[in-house]
C-alpha atoms as a PDB file:
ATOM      1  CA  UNK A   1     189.162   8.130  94.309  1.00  0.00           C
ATOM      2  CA  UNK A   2     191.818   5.279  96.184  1.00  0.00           C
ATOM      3  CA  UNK A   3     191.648   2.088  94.625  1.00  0.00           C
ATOM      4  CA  UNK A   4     190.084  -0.907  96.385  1.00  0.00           C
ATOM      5  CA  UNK A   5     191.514  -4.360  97.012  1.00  0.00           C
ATOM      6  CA  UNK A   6     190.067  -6.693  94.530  1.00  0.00           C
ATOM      7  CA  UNK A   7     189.207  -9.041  97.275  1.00  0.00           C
ATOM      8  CA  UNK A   8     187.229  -6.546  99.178  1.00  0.00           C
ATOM      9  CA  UNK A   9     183.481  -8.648  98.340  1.00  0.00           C
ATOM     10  CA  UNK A  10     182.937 -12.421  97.567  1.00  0.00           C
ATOM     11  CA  UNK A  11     183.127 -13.009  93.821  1.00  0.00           C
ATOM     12  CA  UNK A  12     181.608 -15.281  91.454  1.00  0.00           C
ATOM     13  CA  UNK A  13     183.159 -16.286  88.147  1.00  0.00           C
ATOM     14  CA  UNK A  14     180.478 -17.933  85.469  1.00  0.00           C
ATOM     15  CA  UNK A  15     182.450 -20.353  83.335  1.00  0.00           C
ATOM     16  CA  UNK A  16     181.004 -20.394  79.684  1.00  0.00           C
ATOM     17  CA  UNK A  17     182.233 -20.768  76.280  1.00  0.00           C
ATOM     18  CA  UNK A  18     180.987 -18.225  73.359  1.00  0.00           C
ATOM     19  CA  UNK A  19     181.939 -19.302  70.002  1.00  0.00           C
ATOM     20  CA  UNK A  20     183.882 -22.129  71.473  1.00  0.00           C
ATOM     21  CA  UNK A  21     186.113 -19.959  73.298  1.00  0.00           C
ATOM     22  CA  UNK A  22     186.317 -20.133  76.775  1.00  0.00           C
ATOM     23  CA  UNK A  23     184.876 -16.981  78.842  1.00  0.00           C
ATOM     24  CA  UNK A  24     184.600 -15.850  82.517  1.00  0.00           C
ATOM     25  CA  UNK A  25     182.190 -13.741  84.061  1.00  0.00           C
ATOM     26  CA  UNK A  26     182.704 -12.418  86.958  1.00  0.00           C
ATOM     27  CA  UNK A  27     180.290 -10.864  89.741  1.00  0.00           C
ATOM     28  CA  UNK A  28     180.308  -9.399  93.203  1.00  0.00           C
ATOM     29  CA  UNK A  29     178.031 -10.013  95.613  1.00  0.00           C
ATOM     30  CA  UNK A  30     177.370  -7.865  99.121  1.00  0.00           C
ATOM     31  CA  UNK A  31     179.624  -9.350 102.027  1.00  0.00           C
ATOM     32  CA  UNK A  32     176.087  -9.440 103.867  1.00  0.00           C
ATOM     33  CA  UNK A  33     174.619 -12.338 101.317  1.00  0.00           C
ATOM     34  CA  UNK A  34     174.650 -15.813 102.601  1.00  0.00           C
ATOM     35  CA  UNK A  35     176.442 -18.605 100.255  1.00  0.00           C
ATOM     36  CA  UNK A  36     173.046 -20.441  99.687  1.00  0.00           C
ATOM     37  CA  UNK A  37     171.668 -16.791  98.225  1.00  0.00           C
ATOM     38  CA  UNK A  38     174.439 -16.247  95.783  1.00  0.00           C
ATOM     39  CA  UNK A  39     173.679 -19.805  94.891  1.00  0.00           C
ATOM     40  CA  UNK A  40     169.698 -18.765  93.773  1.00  0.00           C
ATOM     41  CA  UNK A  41     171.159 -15.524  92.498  1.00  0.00           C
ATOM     42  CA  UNK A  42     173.989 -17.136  90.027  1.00  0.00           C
ATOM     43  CA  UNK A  43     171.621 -19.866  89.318  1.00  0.00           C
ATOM     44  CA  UNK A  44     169.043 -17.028  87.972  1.00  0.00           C
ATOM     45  CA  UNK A  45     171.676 -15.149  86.149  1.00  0.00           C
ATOM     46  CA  UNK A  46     172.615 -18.155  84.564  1.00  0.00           C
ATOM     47  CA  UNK A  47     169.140 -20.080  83.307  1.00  0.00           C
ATOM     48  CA  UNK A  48     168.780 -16.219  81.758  1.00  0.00           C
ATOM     49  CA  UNK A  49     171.984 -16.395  80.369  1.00  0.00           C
ATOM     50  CA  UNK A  50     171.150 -19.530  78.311  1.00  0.00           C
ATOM     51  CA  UNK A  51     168.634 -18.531  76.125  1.00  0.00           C
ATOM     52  CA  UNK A  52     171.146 -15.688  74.543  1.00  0.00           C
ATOM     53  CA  UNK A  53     173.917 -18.527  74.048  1.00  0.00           C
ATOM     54  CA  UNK A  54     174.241 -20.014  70.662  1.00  0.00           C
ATOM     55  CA  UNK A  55     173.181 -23.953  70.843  1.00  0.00           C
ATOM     56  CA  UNK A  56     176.934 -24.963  70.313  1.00  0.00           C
ATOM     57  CA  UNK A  57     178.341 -22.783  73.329  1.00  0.00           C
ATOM     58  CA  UNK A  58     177.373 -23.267  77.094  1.00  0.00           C
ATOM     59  CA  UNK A  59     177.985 -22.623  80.990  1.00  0.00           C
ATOM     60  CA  UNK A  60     179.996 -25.095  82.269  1.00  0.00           C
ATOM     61  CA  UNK A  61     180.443 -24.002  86.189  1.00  0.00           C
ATOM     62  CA  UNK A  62     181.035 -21.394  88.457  1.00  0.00           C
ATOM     63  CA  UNK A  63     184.018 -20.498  90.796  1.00  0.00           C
ATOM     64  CA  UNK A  64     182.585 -18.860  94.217  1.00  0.00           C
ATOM     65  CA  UNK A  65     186.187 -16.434  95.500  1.00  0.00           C
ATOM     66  CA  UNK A  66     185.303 -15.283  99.248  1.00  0.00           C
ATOM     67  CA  UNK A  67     186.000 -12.014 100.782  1.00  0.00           C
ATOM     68  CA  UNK A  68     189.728 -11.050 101.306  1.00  0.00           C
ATOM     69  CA  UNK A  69     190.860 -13.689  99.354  1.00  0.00           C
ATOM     70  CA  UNK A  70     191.934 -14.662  95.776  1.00  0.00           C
ATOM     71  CA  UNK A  71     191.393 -18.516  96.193  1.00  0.00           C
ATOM     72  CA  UNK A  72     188.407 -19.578  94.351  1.00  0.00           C
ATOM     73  CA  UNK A  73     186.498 -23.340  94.476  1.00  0.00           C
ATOM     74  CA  UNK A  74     183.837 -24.867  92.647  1.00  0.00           C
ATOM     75  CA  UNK A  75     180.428 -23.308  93.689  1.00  0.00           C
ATOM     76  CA  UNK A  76     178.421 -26.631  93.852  1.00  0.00           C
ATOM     77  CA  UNK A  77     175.017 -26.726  92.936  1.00  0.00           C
ATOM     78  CA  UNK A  78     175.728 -23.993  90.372  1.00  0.00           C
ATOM     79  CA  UNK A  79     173.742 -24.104  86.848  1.00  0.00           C
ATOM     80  CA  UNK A  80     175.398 -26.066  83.880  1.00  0.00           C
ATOM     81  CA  UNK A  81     174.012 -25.895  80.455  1.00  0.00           C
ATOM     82  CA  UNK A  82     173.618 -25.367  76.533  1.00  0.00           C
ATOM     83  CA  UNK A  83     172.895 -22.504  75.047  1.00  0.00           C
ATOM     84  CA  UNK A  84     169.353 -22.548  73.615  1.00  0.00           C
ATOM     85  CA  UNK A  85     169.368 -19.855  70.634  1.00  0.00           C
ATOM     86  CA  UNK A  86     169.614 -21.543  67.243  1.00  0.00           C
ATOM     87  CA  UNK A  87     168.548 -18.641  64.938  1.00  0.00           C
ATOM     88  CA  UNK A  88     171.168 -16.748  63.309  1.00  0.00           C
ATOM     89  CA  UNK A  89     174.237 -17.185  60.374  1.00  0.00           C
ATOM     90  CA  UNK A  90     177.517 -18.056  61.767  1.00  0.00           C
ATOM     91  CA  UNK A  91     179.057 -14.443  61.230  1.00  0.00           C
ATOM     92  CA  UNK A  92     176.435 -13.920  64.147  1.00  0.00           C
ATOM     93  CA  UNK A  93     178.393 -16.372  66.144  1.00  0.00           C
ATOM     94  CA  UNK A  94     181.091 -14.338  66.498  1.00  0.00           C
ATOM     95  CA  UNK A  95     183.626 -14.707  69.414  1.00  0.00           C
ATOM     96  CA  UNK A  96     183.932 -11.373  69.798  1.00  0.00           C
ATOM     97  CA  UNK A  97     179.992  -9.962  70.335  1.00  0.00           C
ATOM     98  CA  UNK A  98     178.879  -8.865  73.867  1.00  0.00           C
ATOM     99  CA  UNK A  99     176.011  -7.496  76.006  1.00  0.00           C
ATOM    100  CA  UNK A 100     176.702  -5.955  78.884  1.00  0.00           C
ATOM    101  CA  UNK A 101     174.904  -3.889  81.741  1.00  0.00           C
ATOM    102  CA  UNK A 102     176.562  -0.462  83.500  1.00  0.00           C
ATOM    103  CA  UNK A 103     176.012   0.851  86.981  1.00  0.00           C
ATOM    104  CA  UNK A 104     177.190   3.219  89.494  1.00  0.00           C
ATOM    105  CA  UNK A 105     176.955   3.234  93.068  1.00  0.00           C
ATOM    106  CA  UNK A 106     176.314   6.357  95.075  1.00  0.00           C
ATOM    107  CA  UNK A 107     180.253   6.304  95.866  1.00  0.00           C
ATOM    108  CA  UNK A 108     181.030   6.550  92.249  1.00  0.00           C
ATOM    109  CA  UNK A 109     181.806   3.385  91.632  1.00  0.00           C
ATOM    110  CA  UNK A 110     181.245   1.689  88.470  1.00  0.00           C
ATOM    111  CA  UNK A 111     180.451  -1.383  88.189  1.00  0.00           C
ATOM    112  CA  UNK A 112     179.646  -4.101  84.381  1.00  0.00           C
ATOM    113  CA  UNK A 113     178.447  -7.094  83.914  1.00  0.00           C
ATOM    114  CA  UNK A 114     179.622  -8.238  80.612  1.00  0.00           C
ATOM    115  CA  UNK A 115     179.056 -11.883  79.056  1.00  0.00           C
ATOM    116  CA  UNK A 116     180.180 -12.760  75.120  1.00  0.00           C
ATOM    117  CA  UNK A 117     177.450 -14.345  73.221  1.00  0.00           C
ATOM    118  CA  UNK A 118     176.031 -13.994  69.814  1.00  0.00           C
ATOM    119  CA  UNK A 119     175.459 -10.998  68.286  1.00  0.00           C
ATOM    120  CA  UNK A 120     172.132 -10.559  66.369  1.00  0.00           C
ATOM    121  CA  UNK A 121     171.936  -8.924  62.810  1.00  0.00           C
ATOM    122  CA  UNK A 122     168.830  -7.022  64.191  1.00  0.00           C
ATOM    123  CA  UNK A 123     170.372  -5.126  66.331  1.00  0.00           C
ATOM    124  CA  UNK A 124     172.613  -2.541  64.655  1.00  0.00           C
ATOM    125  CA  UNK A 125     173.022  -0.092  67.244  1.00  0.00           C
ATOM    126  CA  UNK A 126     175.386  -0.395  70.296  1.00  0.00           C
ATOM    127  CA  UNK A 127     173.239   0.905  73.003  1.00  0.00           C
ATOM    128  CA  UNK A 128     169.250  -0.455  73.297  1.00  0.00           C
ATOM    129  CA  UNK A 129     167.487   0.612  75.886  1.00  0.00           C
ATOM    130  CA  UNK A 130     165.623  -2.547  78.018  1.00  0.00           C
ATOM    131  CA  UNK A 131     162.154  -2.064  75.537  1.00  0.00           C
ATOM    132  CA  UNK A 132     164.353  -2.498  72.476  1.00  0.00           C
ATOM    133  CA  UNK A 133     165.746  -5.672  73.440  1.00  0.00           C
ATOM    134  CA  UNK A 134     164.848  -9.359  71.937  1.00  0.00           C
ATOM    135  CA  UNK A 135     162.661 -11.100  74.573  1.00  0.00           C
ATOM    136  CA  UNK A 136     165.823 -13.531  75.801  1.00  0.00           C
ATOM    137  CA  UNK A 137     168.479 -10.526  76.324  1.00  0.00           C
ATOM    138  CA  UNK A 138     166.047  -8.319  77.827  1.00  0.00           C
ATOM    139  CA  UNK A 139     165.548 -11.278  80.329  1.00  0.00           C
ATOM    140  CA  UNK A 140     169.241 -11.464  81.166  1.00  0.00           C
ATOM    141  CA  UNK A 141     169.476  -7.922  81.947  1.00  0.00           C
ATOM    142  CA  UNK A 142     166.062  -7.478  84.287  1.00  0.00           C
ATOM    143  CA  UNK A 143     167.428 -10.368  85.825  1.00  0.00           C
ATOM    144  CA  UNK A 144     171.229  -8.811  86.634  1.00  0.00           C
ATOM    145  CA  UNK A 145     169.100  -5.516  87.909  1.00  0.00           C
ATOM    146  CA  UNK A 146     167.160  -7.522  90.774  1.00  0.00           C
ATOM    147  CA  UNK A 147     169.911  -9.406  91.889  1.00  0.00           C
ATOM    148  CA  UNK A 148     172.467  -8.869  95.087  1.00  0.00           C
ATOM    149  CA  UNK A 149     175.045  -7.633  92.625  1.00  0.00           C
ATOM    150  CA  UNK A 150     177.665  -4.866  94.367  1.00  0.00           C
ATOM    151  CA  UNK A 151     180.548  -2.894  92.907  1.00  0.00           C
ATOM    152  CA  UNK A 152     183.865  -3.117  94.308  1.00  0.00           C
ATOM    153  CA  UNK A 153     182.548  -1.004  97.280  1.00  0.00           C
ATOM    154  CA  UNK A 154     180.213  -3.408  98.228  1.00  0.00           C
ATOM    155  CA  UNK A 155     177.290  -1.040  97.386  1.00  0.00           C
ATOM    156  CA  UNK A 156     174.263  -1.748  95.668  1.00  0.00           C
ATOM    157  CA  UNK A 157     174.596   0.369  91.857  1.00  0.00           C
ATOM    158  CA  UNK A 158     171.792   2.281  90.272  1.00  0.00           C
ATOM    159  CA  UNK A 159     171.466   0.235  86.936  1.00  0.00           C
ATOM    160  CA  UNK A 160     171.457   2.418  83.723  1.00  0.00           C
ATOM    161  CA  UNK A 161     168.706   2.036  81.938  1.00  0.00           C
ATOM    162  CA  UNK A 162     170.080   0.650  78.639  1.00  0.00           C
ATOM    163  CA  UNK A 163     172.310  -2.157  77.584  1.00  0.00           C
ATOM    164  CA  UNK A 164     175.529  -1.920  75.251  1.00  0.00           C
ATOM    165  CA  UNK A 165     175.922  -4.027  72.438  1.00  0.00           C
ATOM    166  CA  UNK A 166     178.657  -5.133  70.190  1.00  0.00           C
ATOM    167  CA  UNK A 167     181.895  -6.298  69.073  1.00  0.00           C
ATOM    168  CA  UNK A 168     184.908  -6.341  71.742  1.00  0.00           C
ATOM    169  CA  UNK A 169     187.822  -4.829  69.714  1.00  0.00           C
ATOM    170  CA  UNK A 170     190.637  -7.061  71.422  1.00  0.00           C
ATOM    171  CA  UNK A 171     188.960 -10.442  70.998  1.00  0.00           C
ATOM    172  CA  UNK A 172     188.307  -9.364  66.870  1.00  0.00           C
ATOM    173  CA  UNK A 173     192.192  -8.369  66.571  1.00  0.00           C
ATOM    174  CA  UNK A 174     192.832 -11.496  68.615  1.00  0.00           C
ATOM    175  CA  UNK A 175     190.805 -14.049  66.636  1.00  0.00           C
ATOM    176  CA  UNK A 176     191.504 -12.468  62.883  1.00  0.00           C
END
């Protein structure tokens, strides 16, 4: 399969920290979606995104990149917050711990949406399916599901069915 330019649908990119570290996350949206509708649909990912922060870390902004370009700009109007989780010991905190959601588009595209955020001693697994979930991640990932999120095709993905949770290897070497 060719490669696609990376500028080939608008972009998003969710400023946050997680465990003080600065983060991005970014998302494509279809080239058909009006600016005021990836405005509702950021602002949704990110009031979901909240409740699975740790109360020290939070979103502060978004960066809205157009199609068939690599300039970005603030998105204004976009969510800012602190996370709202306060449960947890601090080796739960760690910089490193994920969830992220997997699709693929009929074109074989794949497609993540990853964001770093505590990692709960609960869940000791790597892969939970959406009715295994704590209340507040299985929020976050309904919420990516019904949203105008594309892959680098600028088709729609099939969502798998079950998130992935864990520890990114780089950021543990990184911060050790």
């Amino acid at each position: 399969m060719a490669p696609l330019p990376a500028d080939s649908t608008p972009r998003v990119l969710i400023r946050y920290t997680s465990g003080g570290t600065p983060h991005v996350s970014e998302m494509r949206f279809a080239t058909t979606v009006v600016p005021a509708d990836v405005l509702e649909n950021v602002n949704s990912i990110i009031e979901k995104m909240l409740p699975c922060m740790d109360a020290t870390d939070a979103v502060f902004g978004a960066d809205y990149i157009a199609e068939g370009t690599n300039i970005s700009y603030p998105l204004e109007g976009a969510l800012v917050g602190v996370g709202t989780n306060t449960g947890g010991s601090l080796t739960d905190k760690a910089k490193s711990a994920f969830i992220s959601r997997t699709g693929k588009t009929i074109n074989g595209r794949q497609v993540r949406i990853t964001f770093f955020s505590i990692h709960l001693n609960a869940l000791t697994e790597t892969r939970y399916p959406e009715t295994g979930l704590p209340a507040n991640f299985a929020e976050w990932f309904g919420e990516v599901a019904i949203n105008d999120l594309v892959a680098i095709d600028d088709v729609n993905p099939a969502w798998k069915g079950y998130a992935n949770i864990g520890w990114n290897a780089h950021f543990q070497r990184a911060f050790r």
